[in-house]
Protein backbone atom coordinates (compact mmCIF):
# COMPACT_ATOMS: atom_id res chain seq x y z
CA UNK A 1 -0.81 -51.59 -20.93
CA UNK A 2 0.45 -49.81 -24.06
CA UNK A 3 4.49 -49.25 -23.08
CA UNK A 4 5.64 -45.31 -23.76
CA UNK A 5 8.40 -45.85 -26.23
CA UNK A 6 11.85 -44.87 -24.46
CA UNK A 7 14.65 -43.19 -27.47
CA UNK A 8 17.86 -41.82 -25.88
CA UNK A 9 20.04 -40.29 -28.36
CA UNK A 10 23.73 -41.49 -27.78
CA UNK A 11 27.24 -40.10 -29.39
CA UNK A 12 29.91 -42.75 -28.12
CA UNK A 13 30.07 -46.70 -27.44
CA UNK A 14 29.09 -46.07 -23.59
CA UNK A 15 25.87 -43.89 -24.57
CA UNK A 16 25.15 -47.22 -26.52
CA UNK A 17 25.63 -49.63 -23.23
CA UNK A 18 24.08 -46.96 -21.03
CA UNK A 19 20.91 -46.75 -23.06
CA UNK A 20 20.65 -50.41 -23.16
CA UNK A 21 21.37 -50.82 -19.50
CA UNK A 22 18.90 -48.16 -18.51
CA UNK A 23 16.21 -49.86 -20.39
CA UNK A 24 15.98 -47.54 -23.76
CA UNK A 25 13.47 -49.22 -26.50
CA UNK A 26 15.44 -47.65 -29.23
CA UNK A 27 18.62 -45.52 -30.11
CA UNK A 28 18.71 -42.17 -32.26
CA UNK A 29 22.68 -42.59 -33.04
CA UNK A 30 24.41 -39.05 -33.50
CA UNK A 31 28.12 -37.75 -33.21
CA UNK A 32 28.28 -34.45 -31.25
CA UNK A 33 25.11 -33.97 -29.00
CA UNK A 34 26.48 -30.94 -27.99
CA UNK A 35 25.73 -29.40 -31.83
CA UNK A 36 22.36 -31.12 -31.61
CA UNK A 37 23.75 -34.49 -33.21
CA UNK A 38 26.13 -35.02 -36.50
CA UNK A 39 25.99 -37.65 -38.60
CA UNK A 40 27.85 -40.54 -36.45
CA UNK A 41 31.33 -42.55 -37.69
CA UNK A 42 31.36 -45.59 -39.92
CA UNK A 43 32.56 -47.21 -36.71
CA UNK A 44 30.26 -46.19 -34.59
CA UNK A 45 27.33 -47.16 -36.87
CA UNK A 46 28.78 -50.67 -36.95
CA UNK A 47 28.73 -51.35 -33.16
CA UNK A 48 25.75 -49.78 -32.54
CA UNK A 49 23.89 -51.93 -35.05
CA UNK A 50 24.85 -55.07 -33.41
CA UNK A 51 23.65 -53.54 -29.51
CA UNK A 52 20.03 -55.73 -30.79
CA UNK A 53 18.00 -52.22 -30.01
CA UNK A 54 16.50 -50.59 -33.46
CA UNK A 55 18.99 -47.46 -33.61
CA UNK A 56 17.75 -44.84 -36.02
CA UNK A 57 20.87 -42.65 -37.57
CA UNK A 58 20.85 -38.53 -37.39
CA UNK A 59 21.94 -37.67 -41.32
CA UNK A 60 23.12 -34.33 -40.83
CA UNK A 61 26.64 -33.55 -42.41
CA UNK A 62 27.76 -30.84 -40.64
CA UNK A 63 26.72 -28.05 -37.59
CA UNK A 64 24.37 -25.11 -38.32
CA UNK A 65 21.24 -24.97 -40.29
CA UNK A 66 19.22 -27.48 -42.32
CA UNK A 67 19.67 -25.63 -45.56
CA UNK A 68 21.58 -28.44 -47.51
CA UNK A 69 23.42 -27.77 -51.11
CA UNK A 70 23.91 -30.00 -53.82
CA UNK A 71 27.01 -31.40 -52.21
CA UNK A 72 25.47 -31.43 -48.84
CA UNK A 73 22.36 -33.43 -50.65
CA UNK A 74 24.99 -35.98 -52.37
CA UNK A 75 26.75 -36.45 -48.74
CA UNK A 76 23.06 -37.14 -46.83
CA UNK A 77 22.33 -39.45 -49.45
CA UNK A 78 25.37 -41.64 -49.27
CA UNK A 79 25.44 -42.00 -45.34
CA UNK A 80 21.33 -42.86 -45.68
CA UNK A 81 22.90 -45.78 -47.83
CA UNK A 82 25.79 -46.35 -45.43
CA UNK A 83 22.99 -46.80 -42.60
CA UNK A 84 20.88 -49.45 -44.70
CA UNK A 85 23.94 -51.64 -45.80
CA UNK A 86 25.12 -51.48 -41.64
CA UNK A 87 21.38 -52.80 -41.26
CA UNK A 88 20.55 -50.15 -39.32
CA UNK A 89 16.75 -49.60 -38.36
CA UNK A 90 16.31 -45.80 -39.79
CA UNK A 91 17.28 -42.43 -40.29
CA UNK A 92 16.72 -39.05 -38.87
CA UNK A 93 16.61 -36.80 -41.35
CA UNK A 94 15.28 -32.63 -41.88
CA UNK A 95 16.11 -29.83 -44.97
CA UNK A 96 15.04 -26.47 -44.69
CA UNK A 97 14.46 -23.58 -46.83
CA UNK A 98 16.24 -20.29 -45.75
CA UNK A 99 12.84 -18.72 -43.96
CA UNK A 100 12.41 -22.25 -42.17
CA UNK A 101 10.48 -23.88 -43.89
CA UNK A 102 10.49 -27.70 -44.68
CA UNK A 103 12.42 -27.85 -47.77
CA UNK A 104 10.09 -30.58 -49.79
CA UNK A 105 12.53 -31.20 -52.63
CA UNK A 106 15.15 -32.10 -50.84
CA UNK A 107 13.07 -34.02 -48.31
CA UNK A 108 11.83 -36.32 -50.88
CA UNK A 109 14.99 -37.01 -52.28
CA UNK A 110 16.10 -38.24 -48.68
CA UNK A 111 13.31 -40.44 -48.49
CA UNK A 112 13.59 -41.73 -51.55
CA UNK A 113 17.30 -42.74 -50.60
CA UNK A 114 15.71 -43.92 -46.91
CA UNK A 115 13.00 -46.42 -48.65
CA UNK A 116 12.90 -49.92 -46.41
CA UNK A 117 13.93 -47.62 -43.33
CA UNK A 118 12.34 -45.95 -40.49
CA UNK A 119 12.08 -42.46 -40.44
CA UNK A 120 11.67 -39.53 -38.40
CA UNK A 121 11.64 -36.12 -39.02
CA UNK A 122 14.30 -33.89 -37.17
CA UNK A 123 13.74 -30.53 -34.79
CA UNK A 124 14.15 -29.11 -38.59
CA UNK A 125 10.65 -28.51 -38.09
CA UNK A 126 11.70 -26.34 -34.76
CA UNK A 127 12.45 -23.59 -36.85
CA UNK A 128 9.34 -23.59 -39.61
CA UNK A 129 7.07 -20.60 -39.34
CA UNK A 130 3.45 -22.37 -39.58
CA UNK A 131 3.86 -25.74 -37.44
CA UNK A 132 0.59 -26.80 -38.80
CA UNK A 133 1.71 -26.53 -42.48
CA UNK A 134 5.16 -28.61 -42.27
CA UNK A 135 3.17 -31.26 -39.77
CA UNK A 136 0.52 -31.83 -43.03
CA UNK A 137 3.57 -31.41 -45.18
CA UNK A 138 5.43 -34.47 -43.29
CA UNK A 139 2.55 -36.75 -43.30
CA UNK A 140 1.65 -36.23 -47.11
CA UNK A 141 5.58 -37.48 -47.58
CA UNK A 142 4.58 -40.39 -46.06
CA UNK A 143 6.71 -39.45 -42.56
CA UNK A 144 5.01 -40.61 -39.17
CA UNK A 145 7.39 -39.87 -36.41
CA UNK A 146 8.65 -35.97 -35.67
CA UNK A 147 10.96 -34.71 -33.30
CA UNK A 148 9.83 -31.35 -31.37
CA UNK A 149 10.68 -29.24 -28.86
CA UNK A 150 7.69 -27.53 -29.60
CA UNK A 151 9.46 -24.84 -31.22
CA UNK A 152 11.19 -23.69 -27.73
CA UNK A 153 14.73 -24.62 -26.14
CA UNK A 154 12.81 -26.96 -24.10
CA UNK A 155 9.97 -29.19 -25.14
CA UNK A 156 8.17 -28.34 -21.65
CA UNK A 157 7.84 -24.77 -23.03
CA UNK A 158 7.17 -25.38 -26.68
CA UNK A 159 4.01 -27.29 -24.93
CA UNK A 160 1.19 -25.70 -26.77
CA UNK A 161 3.10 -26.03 -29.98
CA UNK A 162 3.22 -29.79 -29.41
CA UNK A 163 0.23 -30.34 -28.93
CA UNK A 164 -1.07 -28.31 -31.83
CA UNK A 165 1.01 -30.31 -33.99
CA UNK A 166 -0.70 -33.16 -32.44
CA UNK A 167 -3.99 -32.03 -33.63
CA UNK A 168 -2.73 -31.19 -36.98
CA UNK A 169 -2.22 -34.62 -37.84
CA UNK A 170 -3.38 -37.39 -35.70
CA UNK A 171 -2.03 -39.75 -38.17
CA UNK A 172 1.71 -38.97 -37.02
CA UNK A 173 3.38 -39.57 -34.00
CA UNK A 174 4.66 -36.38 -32.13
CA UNK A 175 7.53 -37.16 -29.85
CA UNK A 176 8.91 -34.66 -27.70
CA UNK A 177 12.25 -33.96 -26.98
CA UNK A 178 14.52 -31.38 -24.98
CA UNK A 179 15.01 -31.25 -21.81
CA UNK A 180 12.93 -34.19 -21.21
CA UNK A 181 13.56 -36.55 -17.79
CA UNK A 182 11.82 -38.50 -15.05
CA UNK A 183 10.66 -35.50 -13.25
CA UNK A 184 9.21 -33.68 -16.06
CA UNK A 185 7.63 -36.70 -18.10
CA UNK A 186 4.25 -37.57 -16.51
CA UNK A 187 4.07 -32.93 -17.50
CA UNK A 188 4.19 -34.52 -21.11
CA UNK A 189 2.04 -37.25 -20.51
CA UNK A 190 -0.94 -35.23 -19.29
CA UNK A 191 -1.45 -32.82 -22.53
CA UNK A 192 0.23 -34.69 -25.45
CA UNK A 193 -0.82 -38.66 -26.58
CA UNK A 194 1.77 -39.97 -25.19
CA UNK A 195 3.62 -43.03 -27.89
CA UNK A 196 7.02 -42.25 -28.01
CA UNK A 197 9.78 -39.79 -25.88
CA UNK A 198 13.21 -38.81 -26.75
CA UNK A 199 15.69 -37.71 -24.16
CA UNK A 200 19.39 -38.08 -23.69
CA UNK A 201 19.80 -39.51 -20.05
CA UNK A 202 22.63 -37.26 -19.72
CA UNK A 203 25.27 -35.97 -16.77
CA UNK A 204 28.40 -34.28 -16.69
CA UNK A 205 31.19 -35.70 -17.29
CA UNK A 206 34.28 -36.07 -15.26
CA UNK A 207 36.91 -34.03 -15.72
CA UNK A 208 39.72 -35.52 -17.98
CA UNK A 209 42.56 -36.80 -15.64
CA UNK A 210 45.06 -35.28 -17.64
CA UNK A 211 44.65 -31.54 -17.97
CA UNK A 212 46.08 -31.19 -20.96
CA UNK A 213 43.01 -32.44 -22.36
CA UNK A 214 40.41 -29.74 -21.85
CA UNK A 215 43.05 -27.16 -22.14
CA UNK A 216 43.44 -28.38 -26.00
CA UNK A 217 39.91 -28.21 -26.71
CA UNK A 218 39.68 -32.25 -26.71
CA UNK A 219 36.95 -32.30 -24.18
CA UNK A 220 35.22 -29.01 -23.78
CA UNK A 221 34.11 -27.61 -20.79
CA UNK A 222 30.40 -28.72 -19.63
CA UNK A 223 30.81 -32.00 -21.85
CA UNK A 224 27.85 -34.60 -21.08
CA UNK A 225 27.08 -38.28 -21.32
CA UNK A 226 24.45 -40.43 -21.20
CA UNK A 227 24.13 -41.92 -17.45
CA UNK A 228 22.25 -45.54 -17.15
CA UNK A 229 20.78 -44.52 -13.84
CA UNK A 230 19.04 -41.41 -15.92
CA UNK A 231 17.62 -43.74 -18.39
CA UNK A 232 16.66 -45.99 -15.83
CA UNK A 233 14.67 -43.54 -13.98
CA UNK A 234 12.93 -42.25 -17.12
CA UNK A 235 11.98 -45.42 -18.04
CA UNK A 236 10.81 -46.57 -14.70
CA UNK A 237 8.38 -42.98 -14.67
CA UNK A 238 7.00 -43.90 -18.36
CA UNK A 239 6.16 -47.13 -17.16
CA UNK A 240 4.46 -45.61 -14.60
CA UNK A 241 2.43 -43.56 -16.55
CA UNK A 242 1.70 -46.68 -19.12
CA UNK A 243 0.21 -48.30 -15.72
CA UNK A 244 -2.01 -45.91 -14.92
CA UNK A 245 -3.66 -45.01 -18.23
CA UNK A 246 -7.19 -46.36 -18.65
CA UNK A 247 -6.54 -49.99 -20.73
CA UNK A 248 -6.16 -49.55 -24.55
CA UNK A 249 -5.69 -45.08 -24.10
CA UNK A 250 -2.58 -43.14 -25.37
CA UNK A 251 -3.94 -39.96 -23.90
CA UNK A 252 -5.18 -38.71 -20.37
């Protein structure tokens, strides 16, 4: 049985127990899901490398776009070297151009910084015009995991895009993310070649005992974290799916 691998992206220490509880094969580390992951803290990068899962880094310096200056550049590249001295596995990592395109300059300067680590390529390539051309793009660079959506909010729309990035270049791993769960993976499973999965195992989270807090702005309203029995349940449905593939196939 090949085993679907099982990220969950996590912002805070109990993301990090929750994905290892649930059964999570790796971590993408972020600060701020809710602004589609930040670079995380010094501190957080140290306790997460020592949670014995490979935890991949999101290098991304501030909200918005992917369109990175000079300073922006310098910034990426330092916490790409932060993550290697922490001993982390990898780094997440996207630049675009202002129509959406990948932005290959600045991409190769990030890998250059990221040699030794593992490397994916970030929904970055969400927003690129021609799917086809930034998928052949990656994979010339020498990149052989992306992160989709499939170009929609939610991967299970983006679909078709998937999948034609899929075909593009068989050589590297497309693994969806967005809206992915335990009810909606075996949907992935049937069109794409399956490897790898992203989700964030996530719930709502309680209300802040003191009220104080959300009125400040500390915790905003519809604030999420990850929940172990999410990533349980995911995990427990890819497994499922692992079992009944045909011995040796990554595809239906």
């Amino acid at each position: 049985m090949t085993r679907i691998t099982l990220e969950i992206c996590v912002d805070d220490a109990a993301g990090i127990i929750a994905a290892q509880e649930g059964g999570a094969d790796r971590i993408e580390l972020c600060a701020a899901l809710a602004l589609g992951g930040l670079t995380p803290s010094a501190g957080l990068i140290a306790l997460a490398a020592g949670c014995g899962l490979p935890v991949m880094a999101m290098i991304r310096p501030r909200a918005g776009d992917f369109c990175w200056s000079a300073s922006e550049l310098e910034a990426c590249s330092a916490e790409i070297r932060a993550c290697h001295a922490a001993g982390l596995a990898g780094v997440v990592i996207g630049a675009s151009l202002p129509d959406g395109r990948l932005d290959e300059p600045a991409l190769r300067r990030l890998i250059h910084e990221a040699q030794g680590l593992d490397i994916t390529l970030h929904r970055a390539i969400d927003l690129t015009p021609d799917p086809a051309v930034a998928m052949r793009l990656a994979a010339g660079l020498g990149i052989r995991r992306v992160l989709s959506s499939g170009g929609a909010r939610a991967a299970l729309a983006g679909m078709a895009r998937l999948r034609a990035m899929e075909r593009a270049t068989p050589g590297v791993t497309v693994m969806p993310g967005g809206g992915v769960s335990a009810e909606n993976a075996a949907e992935f499973a049937a069109v794409l070649s399956l490897r790898e999965i992203h989700a964030s195992g996530s719930a709502p989270l309680p209300a802040p005992a003191l009220p104080a807090v959300t009125e400040f702005g500390f915790q905003p309203a519809g604030a999420r974290g990850t929940e172990r029995t999410k990533v349980a349940a995911l995990r427990a449905r890819l497994d499922q799916i692992s079992a009944s593939r045909p011995s040796g196939c990554t595809s239906s």
